[in-house]
Protein backbone atom coordinates (compact mmCIF):
# COMPACT_ATOMS: atom_id res chain seq x y z
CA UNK A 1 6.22 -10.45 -21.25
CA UNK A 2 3.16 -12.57 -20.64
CA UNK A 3 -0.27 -11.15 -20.44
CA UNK A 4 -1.02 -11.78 -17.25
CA UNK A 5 -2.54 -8.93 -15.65
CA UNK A 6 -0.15 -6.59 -13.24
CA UNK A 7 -0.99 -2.84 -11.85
CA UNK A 8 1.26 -0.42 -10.71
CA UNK A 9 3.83 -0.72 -13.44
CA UNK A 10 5.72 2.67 -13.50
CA UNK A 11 9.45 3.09 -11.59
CA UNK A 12 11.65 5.17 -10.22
CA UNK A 13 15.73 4.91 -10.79
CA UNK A 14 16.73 7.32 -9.13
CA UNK A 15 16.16 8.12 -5.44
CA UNK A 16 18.83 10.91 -4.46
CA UNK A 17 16.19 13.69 -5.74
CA UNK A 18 13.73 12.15 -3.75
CA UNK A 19 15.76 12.81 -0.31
CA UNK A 20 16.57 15.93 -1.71
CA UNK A 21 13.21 17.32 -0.88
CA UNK A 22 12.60 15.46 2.14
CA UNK A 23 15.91 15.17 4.12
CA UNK A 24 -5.84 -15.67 -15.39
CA UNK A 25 -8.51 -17.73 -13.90
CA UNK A 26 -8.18 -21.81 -12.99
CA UNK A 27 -11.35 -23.45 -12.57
CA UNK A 28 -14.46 -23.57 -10.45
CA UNK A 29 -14.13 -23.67 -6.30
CA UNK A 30 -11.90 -21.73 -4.63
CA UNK A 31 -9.16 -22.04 -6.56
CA UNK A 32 -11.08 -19.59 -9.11
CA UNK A 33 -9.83 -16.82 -7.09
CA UNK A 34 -6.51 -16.03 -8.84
CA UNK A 35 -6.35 -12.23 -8.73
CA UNK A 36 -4.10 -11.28 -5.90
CA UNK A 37 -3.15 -7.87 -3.95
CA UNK A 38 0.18 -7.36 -2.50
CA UNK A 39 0.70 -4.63 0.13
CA UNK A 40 4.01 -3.72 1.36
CA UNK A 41 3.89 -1.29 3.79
CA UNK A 42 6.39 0.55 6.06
CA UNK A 43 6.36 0.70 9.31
CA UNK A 44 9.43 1.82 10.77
CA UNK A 45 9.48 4.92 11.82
CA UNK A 46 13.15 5.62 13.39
CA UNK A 47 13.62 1.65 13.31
CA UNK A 48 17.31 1.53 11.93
CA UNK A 49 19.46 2.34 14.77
CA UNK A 50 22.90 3.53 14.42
CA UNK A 51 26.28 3.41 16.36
CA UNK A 52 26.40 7.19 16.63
CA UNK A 53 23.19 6.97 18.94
CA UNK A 54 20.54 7.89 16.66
CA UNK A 55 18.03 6.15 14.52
CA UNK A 56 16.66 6.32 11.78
CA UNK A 57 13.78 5.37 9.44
CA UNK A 58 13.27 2.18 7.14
CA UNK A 59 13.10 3.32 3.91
CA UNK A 60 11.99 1.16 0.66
CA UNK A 61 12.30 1.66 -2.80
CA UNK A 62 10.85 1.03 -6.54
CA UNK A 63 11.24 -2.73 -7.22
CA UNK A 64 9.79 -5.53 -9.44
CA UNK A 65 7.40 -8.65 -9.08
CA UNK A 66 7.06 -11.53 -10.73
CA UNK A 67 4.94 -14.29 -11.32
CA UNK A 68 6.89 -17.71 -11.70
CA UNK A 69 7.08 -21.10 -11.79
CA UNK A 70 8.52 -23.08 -8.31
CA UNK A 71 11.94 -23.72 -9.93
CA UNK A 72 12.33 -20.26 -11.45
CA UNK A 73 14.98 -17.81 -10.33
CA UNK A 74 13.52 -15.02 -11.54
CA UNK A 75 15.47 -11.97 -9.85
CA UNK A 76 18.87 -13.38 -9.37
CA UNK A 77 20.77 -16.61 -8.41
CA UNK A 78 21.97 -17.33 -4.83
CA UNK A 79 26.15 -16.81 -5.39
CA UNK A 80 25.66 -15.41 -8.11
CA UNK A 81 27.04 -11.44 -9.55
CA UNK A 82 24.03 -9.64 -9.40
CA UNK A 83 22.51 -8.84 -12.78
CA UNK A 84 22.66 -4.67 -14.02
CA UNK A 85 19.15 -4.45 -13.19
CA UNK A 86 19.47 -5.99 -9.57
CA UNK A 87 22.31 -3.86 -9.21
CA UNK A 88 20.13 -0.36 -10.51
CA UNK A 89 17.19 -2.15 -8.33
CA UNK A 90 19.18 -2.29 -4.98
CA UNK A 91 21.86 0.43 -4.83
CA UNK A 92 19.63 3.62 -5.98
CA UNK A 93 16.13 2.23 -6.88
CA UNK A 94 13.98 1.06 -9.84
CA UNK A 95 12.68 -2.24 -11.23
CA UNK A 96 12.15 -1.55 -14.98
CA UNK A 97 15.06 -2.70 -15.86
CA UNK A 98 15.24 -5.53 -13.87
CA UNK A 99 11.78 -6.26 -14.87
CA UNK A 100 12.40 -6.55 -18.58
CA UNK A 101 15.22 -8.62 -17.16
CA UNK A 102 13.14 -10.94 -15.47
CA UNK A 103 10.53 -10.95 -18.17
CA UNK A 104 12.69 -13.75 -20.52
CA UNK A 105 14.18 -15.65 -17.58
CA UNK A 106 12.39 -18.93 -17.88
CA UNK A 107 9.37 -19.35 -15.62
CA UNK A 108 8.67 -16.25 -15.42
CA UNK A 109 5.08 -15.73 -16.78
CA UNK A 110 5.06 -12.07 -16.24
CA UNK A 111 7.24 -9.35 -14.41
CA UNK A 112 6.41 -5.50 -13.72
CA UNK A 113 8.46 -2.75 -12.04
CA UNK A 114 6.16 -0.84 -9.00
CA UNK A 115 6.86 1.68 -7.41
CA UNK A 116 3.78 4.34 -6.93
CA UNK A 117 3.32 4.49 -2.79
CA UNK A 118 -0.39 4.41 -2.68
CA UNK A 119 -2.47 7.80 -2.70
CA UNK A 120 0.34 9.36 -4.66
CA UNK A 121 0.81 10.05 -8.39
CA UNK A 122 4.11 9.29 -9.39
CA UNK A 123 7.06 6.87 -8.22
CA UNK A 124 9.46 7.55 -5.06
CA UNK A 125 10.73 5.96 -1.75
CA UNK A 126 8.54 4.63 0.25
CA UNK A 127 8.48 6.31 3.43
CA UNK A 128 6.81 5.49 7.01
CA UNK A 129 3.29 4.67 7.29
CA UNK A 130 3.31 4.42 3.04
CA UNK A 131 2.31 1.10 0.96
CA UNK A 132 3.17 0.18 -2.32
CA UNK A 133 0.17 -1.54 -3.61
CA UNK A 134 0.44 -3.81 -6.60
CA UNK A 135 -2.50 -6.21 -8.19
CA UNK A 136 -1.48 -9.30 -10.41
CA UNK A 137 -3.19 -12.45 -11.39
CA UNK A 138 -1.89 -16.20 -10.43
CA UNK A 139 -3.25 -20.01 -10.72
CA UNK A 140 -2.32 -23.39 -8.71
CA UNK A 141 1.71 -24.03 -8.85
CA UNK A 142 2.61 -20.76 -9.06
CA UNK A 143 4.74 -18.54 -7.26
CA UNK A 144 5.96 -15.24 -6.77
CA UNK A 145 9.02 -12.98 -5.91
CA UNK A 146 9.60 -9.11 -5.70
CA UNK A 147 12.33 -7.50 -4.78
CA UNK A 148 12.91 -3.61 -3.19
CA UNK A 149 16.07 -1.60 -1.81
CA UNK A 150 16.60 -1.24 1.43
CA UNK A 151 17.30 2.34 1.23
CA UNK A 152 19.19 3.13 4.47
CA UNK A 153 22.12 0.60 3.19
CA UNK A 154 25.00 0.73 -0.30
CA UNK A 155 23.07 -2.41 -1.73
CA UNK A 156 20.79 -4.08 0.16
CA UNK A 157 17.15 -5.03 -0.37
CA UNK A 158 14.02 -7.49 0.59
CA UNK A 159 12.95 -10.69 -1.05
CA UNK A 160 11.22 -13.89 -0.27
CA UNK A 161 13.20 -16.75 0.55
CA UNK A 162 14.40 -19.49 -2.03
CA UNK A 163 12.53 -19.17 -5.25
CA UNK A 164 9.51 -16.98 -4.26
CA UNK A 165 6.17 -17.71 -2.29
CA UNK A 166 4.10 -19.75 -3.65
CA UNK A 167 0.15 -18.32 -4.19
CA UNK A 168 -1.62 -20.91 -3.11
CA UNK A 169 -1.95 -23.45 -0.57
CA UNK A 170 -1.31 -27.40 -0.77
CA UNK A 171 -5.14 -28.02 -1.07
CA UNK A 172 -5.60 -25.54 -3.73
CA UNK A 173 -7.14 -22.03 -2.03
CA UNK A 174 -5.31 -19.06 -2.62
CA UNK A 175 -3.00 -18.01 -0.06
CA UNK A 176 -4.04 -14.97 2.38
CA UNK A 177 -2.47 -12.86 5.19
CA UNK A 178 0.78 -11.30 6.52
CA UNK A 179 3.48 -12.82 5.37
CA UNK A 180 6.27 -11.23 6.27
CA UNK A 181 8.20 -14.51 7.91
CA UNK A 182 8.60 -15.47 4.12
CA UNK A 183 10.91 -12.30 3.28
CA UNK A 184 14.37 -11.58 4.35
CA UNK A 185 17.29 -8.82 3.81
CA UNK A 186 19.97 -9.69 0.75
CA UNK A 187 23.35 -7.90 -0.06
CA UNK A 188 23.15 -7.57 -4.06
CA UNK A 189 27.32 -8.09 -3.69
CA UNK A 190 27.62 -4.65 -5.81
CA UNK A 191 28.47 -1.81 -3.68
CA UNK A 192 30.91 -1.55 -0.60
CA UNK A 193 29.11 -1.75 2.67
CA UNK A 194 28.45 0.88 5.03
CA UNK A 195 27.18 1.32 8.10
CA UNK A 196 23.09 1.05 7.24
CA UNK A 197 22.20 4.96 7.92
CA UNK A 198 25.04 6.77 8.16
CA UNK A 199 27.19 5.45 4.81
CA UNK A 200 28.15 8.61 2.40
CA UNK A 201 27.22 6.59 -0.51
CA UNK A 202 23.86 5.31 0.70
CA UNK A 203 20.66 7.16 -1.63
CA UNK A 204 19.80 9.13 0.97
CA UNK A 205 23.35 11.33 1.71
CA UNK A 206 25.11 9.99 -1.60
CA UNK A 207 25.23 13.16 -4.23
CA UNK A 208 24.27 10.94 -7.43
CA UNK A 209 23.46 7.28 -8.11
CA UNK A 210 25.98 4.58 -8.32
CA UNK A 211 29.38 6.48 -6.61
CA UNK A 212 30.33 3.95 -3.93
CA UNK A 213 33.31 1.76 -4.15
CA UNK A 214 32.66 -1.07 -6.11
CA UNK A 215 32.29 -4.72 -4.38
CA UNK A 216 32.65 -7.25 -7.05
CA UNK A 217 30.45 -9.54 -4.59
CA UNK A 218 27.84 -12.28 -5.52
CA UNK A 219 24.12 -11.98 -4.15
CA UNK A 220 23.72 -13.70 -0.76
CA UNK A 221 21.65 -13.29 2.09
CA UNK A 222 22.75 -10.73 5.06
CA UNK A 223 24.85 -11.96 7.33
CA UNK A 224 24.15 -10.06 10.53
CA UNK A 225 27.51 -10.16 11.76
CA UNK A 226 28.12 -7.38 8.52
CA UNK A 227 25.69 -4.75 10.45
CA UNK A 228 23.32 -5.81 13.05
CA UNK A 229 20.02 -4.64 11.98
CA UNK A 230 16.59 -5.22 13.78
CA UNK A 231 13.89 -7.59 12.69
CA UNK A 232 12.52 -6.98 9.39
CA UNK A 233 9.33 -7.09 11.08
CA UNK A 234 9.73 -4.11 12.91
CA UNK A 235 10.28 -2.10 9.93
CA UNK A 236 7.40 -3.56 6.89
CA UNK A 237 4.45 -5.58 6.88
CA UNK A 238 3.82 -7.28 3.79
CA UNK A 239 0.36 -8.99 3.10
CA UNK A 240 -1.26 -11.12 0.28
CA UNK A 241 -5.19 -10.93 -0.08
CA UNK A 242 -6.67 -12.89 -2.61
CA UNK A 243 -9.55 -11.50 -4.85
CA UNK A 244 -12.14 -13.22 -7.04
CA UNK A 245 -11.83 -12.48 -10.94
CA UNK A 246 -15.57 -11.66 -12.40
């Protein structure tokens, strides 16, 4: 792994116990500013409806982030089998493994598993009204990707489009604001599908990780014809502020 700096590097791989409980720098200008903040935080409360009439809340999980170059897949390949560390990453939670993963795909200058919801001490779900919170550094022609379960679903989770955002803008200033539009719902192609928040085999009702019936899929964005869910913007906002390095 590069030495790029990244914060918040501890996981979690497991997320049934969880529910158990609770039911560097590039030059002068602008363009100097190359340490980044990513916030990712929930808000969807009772956002996931389901066909028996209730609903229930968005849930996210431990994931990973890289830093990588435009042409990099870093997490996984579009049609594709999903990789045993996307597969840990978006059926029961964690990114460690698919971080260390990541780390010797090339492009990848550095990847880290986060997973600490901000104001707590250790890893777990992210519930409503939480943030993960994760610092890392970037320069001009760089992008980035993350990925995190969508924990009310058998193997679904959230990542930018294509290869990753990229970190800063045509004219060289770092990118800044919500940007959400730029992240969208995949099926890892691992796990059966249920219905998202009422499967058996879904972290929050499953009795251990990795039980469901096996899919033998490839990674591919959600078709919403599977399970219509609402916008992803009703459930997490996910910003990018830019910081100066000293």
């Amino acid at each position: 792994m590069k030495s790029r700096l990244i914060r918040n590097i501890t996981s979690a791989s497991l997320l049934t116990l969880g529910f158990a409980a609770c039911g560097g720098g590039s030059g002068g200008g602008e363009a100097a500013a190359s340490r980044f903040t990513l916030r990712i935080l929930n808000i969807g409360a009772d956002a996931v409806p389901t066909s028996d009439g209730t609903s229930v809340p968005a849930v996210f999980a431990p994931g990973t982030l890289t830093v990588n170059s435009p042409t990099s897949r870093a997490l996984f390949v579009t049609g594709s089998p999903a990789s045993p560390g996307l597969e840990i990453m978006a059926e029961d939670g964690g990114g460690v493994l698919l971080a260390e993963e990541a780390s010797a795909v090339a492009g990848v200058e550095s990847a880290v598993a986060f997973g600490i919801p901000e104001g707590e001490a250790s890893p777990g779900p992210l519930l409503p009204g939480g943030s993960y919170v994760v610092e890392f550094d970037g320069q001009p022609g760089d992008h980035f990707n993350f990925a995190t379960m969508f924990v009310q679903s058998n193997d679904l989770f959230i990542s930018p489009v294509a290869v990753g955002i990229p970190l800063f803008n045509e004219d060289g200033t770092p990118r800044s604001g919500d940007i959400t539009s730029e992240v969208v719902l995949w099926d890892a192609g691992t796990e059966a599908n249920q219905e998202p928040g009422l499967g058996a085999d879904q972290a929050p009702r499953q009795a251990g990780p990795n039980i469901g019936a096996i899919e033998d899929g490839v990674v591919r964005l959600l078709d919403e014809s599977d399970f219509p869910l609402p916008p992803l913007e009703t459930m997490v906002t996910i910003t990018l502020t830019p910081t100066a390095i000293p």
